[in-house]
C-alpha atoms as a PDB file:
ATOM      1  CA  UNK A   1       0.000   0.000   0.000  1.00  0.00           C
ATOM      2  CA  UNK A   2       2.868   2.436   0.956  1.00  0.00           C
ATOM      3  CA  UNK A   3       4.454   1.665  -2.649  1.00  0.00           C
ATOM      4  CA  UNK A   4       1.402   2.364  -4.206  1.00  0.00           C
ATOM      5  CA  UNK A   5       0.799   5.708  -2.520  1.00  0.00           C
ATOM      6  CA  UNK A   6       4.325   6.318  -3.486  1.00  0.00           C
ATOM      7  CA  UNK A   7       3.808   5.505  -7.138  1.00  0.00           C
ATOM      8  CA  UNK A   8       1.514   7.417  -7.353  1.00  0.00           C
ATOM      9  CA  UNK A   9       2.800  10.328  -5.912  1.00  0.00           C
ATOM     10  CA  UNK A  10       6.171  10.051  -8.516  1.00  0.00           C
ATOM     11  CA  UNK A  11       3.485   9.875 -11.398  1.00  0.00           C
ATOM     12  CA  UNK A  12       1.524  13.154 -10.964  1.00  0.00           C
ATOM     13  CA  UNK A  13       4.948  14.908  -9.876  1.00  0.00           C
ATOM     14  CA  UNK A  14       6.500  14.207 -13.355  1.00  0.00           C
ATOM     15  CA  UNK A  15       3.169  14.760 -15.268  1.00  0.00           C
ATOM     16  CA  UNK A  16       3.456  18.082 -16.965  1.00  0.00           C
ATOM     17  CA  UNK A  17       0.094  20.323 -18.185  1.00  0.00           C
ATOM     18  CA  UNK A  18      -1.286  19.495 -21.584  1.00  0.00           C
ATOM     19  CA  UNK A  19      -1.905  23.812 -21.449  1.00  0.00           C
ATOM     20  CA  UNK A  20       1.508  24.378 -21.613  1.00  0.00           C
ATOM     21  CA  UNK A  21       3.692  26.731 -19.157  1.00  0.00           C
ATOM     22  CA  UNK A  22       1.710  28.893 -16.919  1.00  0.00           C
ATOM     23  CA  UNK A  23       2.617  32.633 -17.747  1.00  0.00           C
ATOM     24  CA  UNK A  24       1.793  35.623 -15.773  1.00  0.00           C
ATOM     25  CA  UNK A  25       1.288  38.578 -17.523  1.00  0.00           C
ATOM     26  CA  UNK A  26       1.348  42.479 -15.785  1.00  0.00           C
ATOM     27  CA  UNK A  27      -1.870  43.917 -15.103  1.00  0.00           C
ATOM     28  CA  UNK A  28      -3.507  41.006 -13.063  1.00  0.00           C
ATOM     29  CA  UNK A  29      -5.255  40.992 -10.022  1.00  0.00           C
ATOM     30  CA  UNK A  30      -8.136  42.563  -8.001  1.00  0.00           C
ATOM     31  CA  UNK A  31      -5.811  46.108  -8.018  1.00  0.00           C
ATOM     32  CA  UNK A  32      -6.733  46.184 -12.135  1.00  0.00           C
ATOM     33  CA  UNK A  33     -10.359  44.447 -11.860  1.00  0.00           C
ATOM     34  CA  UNK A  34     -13.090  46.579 -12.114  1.00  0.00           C
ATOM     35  CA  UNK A  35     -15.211  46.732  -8.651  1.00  0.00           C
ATOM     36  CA  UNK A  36     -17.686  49.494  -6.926  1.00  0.00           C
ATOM     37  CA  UNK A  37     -15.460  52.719  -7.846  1.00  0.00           C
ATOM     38  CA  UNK A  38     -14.119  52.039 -10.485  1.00  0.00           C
ATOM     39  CA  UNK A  39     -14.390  50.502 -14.436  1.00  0.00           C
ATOM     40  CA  UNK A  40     -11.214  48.840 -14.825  1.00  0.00           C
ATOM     41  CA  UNK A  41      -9.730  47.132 -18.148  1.00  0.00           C
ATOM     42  CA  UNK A  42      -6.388  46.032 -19.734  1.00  0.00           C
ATOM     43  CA  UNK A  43      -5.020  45.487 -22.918  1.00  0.00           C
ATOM     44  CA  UNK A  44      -2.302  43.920 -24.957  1.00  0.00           C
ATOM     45  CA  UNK A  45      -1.122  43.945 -28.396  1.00  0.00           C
ATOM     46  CA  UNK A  46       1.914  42.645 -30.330  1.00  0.00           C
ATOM     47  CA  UNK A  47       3.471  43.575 -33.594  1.00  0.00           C
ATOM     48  CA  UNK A  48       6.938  44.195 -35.102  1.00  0.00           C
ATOM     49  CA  UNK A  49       6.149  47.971 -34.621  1.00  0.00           C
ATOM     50  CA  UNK A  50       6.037  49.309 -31.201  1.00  0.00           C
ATOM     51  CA  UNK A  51       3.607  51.903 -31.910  1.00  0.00           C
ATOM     52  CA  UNK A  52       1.352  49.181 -33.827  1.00  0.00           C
ATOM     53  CA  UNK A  53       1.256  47.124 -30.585  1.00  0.00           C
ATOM     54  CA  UNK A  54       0.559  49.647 -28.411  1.00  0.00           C
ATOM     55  CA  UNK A  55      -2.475  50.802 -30.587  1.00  0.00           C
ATOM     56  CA  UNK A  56      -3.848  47.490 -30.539  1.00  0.00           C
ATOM     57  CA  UNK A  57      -3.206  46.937 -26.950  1.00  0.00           C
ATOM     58  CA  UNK A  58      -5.040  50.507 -26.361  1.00  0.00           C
ATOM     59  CA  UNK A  59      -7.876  49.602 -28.269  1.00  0.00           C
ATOM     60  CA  UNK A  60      -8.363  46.031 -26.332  1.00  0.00           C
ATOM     61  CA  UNK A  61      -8.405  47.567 -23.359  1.00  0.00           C
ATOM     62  CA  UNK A  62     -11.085  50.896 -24.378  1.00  0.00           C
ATOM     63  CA  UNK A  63     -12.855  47.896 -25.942  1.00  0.00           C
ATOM     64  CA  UNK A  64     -13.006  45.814 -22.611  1.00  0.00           C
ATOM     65  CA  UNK A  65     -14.285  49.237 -20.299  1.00  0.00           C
ATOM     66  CA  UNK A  66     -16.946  49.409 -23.097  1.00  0.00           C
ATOM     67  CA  UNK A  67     -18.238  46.413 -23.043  1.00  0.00           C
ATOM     68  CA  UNK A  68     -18.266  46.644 -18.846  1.00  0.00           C
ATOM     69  CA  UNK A  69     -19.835  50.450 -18.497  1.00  0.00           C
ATOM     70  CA  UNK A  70     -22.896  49.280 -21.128  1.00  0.00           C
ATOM     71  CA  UNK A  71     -23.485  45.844 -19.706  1.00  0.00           C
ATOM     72  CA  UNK A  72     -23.500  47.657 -16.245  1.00  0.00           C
ATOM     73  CA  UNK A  73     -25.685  50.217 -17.775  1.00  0.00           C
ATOM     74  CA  UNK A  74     -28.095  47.752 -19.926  1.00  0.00           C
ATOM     75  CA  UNK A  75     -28.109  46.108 -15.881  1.00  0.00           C
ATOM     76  CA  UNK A  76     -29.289  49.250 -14.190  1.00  0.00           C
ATOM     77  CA  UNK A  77     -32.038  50.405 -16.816  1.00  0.00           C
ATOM     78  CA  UNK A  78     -33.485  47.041 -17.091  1.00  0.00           C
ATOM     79  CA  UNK A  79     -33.758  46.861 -13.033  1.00  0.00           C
ATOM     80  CA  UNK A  80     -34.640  50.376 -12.509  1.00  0.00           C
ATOM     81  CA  UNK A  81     -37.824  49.772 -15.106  1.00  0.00           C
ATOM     82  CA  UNK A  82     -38.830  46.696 -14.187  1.00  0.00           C
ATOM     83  CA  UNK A  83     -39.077  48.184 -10.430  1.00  0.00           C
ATOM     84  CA  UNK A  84     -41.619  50.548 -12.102  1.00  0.00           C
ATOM     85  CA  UNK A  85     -44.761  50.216 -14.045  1.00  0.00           C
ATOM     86  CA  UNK A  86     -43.738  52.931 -16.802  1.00  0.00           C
ATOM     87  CA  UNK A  87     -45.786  53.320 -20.272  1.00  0.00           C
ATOM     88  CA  UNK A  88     -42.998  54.310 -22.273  1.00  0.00           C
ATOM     89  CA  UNK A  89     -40.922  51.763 -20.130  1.00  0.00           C
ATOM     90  CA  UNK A  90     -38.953  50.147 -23.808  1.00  0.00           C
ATOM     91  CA  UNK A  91     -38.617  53.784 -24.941  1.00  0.00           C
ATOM     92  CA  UNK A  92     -37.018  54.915 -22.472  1.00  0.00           C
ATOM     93  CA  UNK A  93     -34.536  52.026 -22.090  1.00  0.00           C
ATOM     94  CA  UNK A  94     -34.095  52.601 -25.974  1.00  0.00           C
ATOM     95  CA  UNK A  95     -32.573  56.110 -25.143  1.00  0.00           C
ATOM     96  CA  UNK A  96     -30.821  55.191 -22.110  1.00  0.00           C
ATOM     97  CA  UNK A  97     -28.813  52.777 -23.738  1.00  0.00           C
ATOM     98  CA  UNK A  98     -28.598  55.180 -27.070  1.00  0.00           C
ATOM     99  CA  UNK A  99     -26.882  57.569 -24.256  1.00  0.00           C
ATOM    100  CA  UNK A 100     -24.617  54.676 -23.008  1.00  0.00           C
ATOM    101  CA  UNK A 101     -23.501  54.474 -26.503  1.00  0.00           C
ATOM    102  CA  UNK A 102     -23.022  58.394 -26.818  1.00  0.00           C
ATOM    103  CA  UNK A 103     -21.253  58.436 -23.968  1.00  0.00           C
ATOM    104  CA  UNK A 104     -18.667  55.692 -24.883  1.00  0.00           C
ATOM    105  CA  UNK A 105     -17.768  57.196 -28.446  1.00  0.00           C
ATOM    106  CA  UNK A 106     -16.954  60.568 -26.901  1.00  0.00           C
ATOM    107  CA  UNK A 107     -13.492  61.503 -25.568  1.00  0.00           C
ATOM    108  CA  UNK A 108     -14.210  60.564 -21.495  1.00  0.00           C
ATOM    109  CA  UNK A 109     -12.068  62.940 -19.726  1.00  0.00           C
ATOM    110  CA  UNK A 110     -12.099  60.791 -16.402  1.00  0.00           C
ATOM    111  CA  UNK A 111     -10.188  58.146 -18.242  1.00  0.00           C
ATOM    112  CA  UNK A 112      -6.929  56.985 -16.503  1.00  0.00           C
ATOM    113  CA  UNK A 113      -3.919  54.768 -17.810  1.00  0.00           C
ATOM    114  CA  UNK A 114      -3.078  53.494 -14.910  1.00  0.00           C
ATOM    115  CA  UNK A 115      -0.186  51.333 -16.544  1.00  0.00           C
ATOM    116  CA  UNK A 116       1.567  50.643 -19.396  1.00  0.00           C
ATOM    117  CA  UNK A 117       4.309  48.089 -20.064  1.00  0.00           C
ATOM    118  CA  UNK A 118       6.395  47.375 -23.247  1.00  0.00           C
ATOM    119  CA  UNK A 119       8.359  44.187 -23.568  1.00  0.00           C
ATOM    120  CA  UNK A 120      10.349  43.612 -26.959  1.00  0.00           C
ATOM    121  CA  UNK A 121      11.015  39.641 -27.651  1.00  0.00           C
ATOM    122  CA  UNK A 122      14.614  39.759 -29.649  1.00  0.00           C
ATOM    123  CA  UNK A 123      13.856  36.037 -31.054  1.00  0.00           C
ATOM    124  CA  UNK A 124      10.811  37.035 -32.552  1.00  0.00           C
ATOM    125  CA  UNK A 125      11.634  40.710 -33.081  1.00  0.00           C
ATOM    126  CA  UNK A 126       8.163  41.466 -31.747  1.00  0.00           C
ATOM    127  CA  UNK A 127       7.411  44.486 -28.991  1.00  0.00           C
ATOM    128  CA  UNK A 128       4.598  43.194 -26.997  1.00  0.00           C
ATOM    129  CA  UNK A 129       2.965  46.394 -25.121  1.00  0.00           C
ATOM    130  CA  UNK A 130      -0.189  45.718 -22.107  1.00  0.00           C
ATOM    131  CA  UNK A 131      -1.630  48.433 -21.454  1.00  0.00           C
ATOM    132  CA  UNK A 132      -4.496  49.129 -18.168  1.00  0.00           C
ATOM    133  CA  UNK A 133      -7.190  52.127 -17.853  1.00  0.00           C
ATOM    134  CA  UNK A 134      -9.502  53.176 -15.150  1.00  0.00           C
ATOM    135  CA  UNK A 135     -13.046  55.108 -15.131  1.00  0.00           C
ATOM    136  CA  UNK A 136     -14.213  56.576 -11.657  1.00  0.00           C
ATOM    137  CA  UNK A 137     -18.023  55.281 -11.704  1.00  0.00           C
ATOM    138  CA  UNK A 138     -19.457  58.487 -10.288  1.00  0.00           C
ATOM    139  CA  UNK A 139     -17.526  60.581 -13.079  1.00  0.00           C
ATOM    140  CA  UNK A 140     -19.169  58.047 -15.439  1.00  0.00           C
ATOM    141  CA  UNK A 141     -22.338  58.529 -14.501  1.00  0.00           C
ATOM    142  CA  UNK A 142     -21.990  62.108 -13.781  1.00  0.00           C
ATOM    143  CA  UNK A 143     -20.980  62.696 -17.415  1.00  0.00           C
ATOM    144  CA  UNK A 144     -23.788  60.629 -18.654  1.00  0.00           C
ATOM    145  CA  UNK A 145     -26.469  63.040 -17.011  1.00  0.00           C
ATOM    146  CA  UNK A 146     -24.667  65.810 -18.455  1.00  0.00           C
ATOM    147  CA  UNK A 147     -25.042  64.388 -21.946  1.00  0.00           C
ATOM    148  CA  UNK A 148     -28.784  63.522 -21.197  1.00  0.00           C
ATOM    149  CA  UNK A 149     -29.464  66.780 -20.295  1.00  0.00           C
ATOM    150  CA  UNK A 150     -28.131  68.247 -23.593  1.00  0.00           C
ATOM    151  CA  UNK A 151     -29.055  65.381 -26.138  1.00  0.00           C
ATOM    152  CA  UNK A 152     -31.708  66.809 -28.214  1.00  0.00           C
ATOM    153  CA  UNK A 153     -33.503  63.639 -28.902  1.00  0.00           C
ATOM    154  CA  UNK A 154     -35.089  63.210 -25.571  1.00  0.00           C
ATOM    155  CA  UNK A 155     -38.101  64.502 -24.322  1.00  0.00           C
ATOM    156  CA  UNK A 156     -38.038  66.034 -20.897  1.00  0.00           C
ATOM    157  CA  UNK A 157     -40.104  63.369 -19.060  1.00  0.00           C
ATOM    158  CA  UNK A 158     -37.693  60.496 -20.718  1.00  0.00           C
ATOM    159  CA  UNK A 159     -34.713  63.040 -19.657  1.00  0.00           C
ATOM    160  CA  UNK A 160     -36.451  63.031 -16.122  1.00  0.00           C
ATOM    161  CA  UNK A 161     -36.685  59.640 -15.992  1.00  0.00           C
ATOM    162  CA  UNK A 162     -32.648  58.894 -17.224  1.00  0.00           C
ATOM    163  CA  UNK A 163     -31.664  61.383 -14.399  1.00  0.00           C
ATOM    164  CA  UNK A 164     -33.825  59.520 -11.567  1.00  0.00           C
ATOM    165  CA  UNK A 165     -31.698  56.372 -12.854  1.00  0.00           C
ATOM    166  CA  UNK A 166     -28.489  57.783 -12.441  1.00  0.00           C
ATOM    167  CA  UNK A 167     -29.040  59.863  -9.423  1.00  0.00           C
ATOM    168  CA  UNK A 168     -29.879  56.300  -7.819  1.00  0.00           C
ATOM    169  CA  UNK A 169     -26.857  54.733  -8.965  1.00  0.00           C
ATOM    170  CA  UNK A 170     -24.423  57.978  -7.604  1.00  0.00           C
ATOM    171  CA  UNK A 171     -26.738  57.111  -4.077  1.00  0.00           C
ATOM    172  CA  UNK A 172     -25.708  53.500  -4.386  1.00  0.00           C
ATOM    173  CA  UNK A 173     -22.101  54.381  -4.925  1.00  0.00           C
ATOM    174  CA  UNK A 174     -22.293  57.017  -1.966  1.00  0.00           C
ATOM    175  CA  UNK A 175     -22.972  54.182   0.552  1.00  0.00           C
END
């Protein structure tokens, strides 16, 4: 029994992954995960051109915080109007989500690298660059009632109704 035990215990100790070697890469970690504060995404690109990489590594990451701030968003509409027995309930939604959308093709001011890395690879001759942004949640949503309050194509009770929504979220992140 003891020799079988130890057999065993030889086998999985010389048994390497199937995956491959583990890597860690920068940027990892609660400190660059988004949580309660704070949209959070990284990025990383690779090219022969250092420039080239970091574009591509800039746009994975702006992608990523996109994707994050309108699922959030899509999250707090759809909550918000099912907790309320509204009419123009889909309309409404419509726009707030046609803001989200505004809102994430415009320049955000409140957007932070908070890290960038470059790596060049001399066997490959490739720069690999990772790149990590932050957006403050209360700037977010702070910007987003600004734009609701000059977009032209909604109507003053749907405008009402986008700045309840937000003024709730800014209570939630108060707390």
């Amino acid at each position: 029994m003891l020799f079988a035990w130890a057999g065993l215990i030889a086998l999985a100790s010389c048994s390497s992954s199937t995956l491959g070697t583990k890597v860690r890469e920068p940027f990892r970690g609660s400190a660059y995960e988004s949580n309660n504060r704070f949209f959070r995404a990284t990025g990383k690109g690779a090219s022969s051109q250092d420039n080239i990489a970091r574009g591509k590594a800039d746009i994975e990451a702006k992608a990523q915080l996109a994707g994050q701030v309108n699922t959030t968003m899509k999250q707090v509409a759809d909550q918000y109007l099912a907790q309320t027995e509204n009419a123009d309930a889909a309309d409404v939604a419509d726009k707030f989500q046609s803001l989200v959308r505004q809102v994430m093709n415009t320049d955000i001011s409140d957007l932070r690298k908070i890290g960038e890395q470059k790596y060049y690879n001399e066997n490959t001759r490739e720069y690999t660059v990772f790149i990590a942004y932050e957006i403050k949640k209360n700037a977010m949503l702070r910007f987003m009632k600004k734009q609701a309050k000059t977009d032209k194509t909604v109507n003053e009770r749907q405008r009402a109704l986008i700045e309840k929504i937000i003024d709730e979220e800014l209570e939630k992140l108060e707390e």
